[in-house]
N, C-alpha and C. Protein backbone atom coordinates (compact mmCIF):
# COMPACT_ATOMS: atom_id res chain seq x y z
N UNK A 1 0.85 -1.18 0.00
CA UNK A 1 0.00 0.00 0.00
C UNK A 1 0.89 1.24 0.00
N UNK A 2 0.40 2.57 -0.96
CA UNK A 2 1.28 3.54 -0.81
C UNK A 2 1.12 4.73 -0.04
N UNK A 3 1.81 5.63 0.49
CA UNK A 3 1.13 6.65 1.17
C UNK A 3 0.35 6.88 1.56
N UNK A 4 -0.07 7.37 0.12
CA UNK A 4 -1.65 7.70 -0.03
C UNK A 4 -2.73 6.80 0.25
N UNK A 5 -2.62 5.76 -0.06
CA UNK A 5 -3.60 4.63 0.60
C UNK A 5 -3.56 4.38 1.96
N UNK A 6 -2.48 4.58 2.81
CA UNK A 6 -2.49 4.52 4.00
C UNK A 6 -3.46 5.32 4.57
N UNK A 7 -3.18 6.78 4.31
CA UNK A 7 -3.48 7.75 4.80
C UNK A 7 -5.05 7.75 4.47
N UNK A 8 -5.69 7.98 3.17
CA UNK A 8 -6.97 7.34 2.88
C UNK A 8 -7.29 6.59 3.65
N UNK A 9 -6.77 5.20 3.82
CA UNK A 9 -7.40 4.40 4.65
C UNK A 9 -7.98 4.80 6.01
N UNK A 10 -6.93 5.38 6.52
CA UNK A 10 -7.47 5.97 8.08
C UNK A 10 -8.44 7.09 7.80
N UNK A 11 -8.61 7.56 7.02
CA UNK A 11 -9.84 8.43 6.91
C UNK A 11 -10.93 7.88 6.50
N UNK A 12 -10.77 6.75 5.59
CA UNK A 12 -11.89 6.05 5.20
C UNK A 12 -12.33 5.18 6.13
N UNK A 13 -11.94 4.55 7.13
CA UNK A 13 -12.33 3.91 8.25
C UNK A 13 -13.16 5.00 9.14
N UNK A 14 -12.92 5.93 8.99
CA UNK A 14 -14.41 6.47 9.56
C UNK A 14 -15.44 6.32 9.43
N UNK A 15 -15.65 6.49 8.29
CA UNK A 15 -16.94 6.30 7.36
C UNK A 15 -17.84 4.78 7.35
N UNK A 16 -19.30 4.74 7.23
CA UNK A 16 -19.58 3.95 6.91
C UNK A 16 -19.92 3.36 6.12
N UNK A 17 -19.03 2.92 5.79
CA UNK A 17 -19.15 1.85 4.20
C UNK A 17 -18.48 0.29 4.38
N UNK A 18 -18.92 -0.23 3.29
CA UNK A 18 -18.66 -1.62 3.50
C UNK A 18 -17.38 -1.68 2.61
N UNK A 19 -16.64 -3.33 3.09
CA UNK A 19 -15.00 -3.05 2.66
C UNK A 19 -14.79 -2.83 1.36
N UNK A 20 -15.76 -3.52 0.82
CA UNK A 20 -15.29 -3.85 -0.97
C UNK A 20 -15.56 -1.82 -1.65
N UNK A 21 -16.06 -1.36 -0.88
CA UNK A 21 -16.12 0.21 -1.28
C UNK A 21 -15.18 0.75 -0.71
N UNK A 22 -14.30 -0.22 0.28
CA UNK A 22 -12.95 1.12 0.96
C UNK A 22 -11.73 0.53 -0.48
N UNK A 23 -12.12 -0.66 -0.55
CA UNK A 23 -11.04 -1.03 -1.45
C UNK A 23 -11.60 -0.38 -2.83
N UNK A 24 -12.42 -0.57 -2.99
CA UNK A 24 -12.22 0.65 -4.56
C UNK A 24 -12.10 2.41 -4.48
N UNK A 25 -12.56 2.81 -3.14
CA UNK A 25 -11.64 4.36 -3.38
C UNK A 25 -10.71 4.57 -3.18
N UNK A 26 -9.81 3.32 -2.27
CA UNK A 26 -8.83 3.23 -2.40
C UNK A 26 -7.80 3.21 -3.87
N UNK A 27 -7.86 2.89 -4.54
CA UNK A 27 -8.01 2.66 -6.15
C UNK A 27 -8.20 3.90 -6.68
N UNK A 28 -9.46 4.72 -6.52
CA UNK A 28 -10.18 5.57 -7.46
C UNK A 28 -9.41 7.06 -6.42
N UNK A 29 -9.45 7.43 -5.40
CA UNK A 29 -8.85 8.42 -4.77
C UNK A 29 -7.63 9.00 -5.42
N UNK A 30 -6.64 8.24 -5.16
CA UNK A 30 -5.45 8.44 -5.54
C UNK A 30 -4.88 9.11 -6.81
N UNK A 31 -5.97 8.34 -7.71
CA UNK A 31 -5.74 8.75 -9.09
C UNK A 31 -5.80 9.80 -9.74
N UNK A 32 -6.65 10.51 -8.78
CA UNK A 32 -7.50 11.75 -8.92
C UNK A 32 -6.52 12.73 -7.93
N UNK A 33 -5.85 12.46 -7.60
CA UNK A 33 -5.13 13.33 -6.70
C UNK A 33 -5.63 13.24 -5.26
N UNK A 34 -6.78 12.69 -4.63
CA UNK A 34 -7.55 13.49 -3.73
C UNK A 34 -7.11 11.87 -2.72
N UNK A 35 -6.38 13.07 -1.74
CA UNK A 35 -5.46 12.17 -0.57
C UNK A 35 -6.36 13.04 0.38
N UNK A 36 -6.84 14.06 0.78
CA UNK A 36 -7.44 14.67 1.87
C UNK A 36 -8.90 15.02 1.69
N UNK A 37 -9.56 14.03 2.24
CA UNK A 37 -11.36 13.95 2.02
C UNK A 37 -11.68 14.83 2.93
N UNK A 38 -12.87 15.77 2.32
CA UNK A 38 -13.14 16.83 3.19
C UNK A 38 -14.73 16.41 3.31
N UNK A 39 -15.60 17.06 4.58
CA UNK A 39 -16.84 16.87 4.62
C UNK A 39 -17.48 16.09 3.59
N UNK A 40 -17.50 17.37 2.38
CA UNK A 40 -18.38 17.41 0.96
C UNK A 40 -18.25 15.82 0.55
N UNK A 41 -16.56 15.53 0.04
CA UNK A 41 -16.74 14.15 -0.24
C UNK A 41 -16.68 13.04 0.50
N UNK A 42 -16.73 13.12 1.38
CA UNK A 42 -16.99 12.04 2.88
C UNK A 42 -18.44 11.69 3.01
N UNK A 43 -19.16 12.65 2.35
CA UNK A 43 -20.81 12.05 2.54
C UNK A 43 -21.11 11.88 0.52
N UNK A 44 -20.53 12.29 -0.01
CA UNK A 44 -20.54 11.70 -1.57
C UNK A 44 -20.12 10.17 -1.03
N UNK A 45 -19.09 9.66 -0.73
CA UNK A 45 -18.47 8.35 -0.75
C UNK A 45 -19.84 7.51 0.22
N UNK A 46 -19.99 8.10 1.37
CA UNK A 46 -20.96 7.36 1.99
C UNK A 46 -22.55 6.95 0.98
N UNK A 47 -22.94 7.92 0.35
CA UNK A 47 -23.84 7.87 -0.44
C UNK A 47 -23.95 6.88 -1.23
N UNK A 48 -22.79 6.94 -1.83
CA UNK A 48 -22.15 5.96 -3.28
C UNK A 48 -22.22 4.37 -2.65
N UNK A 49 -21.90 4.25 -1.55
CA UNK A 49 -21.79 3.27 -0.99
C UNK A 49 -22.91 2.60 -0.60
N UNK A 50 -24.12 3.45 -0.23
CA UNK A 50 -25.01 2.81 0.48
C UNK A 50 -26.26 2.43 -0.82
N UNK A 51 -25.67 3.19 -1.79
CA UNK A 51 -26.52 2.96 -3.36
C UNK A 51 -26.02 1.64 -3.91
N UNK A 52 -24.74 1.70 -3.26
CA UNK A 52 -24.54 0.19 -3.83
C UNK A 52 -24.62 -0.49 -5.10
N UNK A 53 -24.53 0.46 -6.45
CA UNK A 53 -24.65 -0.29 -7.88
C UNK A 53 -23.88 -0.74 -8.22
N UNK A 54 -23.67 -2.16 -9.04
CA UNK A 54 -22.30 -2.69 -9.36
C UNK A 54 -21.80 -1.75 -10.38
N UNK A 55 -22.75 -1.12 -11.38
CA UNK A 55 -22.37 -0.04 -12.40
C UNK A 55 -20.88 0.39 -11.63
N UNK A 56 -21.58 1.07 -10.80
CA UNK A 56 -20.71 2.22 -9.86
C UNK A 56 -19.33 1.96 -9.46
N UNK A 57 -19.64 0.32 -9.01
CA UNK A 57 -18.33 -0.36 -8.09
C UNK A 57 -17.17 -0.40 -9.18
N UNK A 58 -17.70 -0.89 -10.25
CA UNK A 58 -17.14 -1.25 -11.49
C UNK A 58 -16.31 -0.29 -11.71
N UNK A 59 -16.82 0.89 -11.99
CA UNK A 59 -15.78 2.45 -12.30
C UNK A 59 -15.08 2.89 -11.00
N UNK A 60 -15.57 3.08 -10.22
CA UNK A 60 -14.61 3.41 -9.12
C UNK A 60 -13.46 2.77 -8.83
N UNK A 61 -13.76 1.02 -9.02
CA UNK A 61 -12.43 0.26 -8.53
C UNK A 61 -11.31 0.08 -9.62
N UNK A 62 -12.20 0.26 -11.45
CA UNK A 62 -11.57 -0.38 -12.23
C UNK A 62 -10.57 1.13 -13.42
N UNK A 63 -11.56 2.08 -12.90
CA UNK A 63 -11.60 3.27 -14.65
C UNK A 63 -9.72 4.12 -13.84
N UNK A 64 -9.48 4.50 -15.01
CA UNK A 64 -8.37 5.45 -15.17
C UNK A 64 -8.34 6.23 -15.62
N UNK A 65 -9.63 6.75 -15.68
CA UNK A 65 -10.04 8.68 -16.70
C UNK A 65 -9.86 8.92 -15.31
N UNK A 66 -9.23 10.35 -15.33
CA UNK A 66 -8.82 11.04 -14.18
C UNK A 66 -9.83 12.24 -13.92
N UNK A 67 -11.13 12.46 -15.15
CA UNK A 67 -12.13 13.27 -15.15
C UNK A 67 -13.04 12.92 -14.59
N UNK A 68 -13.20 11.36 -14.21
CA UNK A 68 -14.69 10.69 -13.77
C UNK A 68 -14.29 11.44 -11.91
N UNK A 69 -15.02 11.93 -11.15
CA UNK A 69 -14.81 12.56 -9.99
C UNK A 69 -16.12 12.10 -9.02
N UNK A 70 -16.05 12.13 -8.26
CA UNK A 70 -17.07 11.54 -6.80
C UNK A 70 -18.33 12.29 -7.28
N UNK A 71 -18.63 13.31 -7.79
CA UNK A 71 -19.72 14.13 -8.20
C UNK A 71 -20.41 13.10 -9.48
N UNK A 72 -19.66 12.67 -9.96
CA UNK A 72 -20.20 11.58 -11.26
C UNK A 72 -20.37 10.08 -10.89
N UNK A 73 -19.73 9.57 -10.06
CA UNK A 73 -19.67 8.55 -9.39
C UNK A 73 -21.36 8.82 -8.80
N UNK A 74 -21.48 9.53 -7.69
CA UNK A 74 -22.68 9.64 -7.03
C UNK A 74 -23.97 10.19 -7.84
N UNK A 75 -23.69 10.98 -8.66
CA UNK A 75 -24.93 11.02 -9.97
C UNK A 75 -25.29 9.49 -10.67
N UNK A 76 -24.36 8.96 -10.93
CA UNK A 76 -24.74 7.72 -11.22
C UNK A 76 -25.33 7.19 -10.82
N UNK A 77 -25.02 6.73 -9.54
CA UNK A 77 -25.64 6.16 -8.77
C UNK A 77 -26.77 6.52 -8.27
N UNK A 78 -27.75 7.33 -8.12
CA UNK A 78 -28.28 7.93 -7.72
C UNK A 78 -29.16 7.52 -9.54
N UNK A 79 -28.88 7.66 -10.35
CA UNK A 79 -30.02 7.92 -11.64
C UNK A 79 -29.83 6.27 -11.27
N UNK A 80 -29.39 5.08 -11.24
CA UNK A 80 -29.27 3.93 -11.69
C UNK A 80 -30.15 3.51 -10.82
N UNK A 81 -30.25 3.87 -9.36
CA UNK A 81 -31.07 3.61 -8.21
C UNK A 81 -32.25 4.11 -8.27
N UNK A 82 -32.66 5.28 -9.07
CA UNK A 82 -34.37 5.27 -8.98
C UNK A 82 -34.91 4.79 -10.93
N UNK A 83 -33.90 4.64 -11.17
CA UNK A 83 -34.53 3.54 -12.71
C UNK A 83 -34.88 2.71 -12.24
């Protein structure tokens, strides 16, 4: 694990989410630059998580566009969940 995943990690253990969602922002964080979760995206990630779409899981754990951002992640999820 690098730094940044460390450090993520202990912030993401706050949160409540289930593991297979710490292990994909673990993944998806980093990439994006974003090592220091503030409020705003601490309740995006919780959201994302509790929507639970594999759509979702899929891009967060797997994509490498550095444009896809927690704001698109949680729109997703959110349109996929009331279809």
């Amino acid at each position: 694990m690098t730094k940044e995943q460390i450090f993520l990690n202990l912030q993401l253990k706050e949160l409540i989410i289930d593991d297979k969602w710490k292990l994909a922002f673990l993944n998806f964080l980093p990439f994006r630059r974003m090592i220091i979760l503030y409020p705003l995206q601490k309740r995006q990630i919780e959201n994302i998580s509790k929507l639970n779409s594999n759509e979702v899981y899929k891009l967060a754990h797997d994509i490498q566009d550095p444009s896809i951002t927690l704001a698109d992640l949680e729109k997703l999820a959110i349109e996929l969940h009331l279809a």
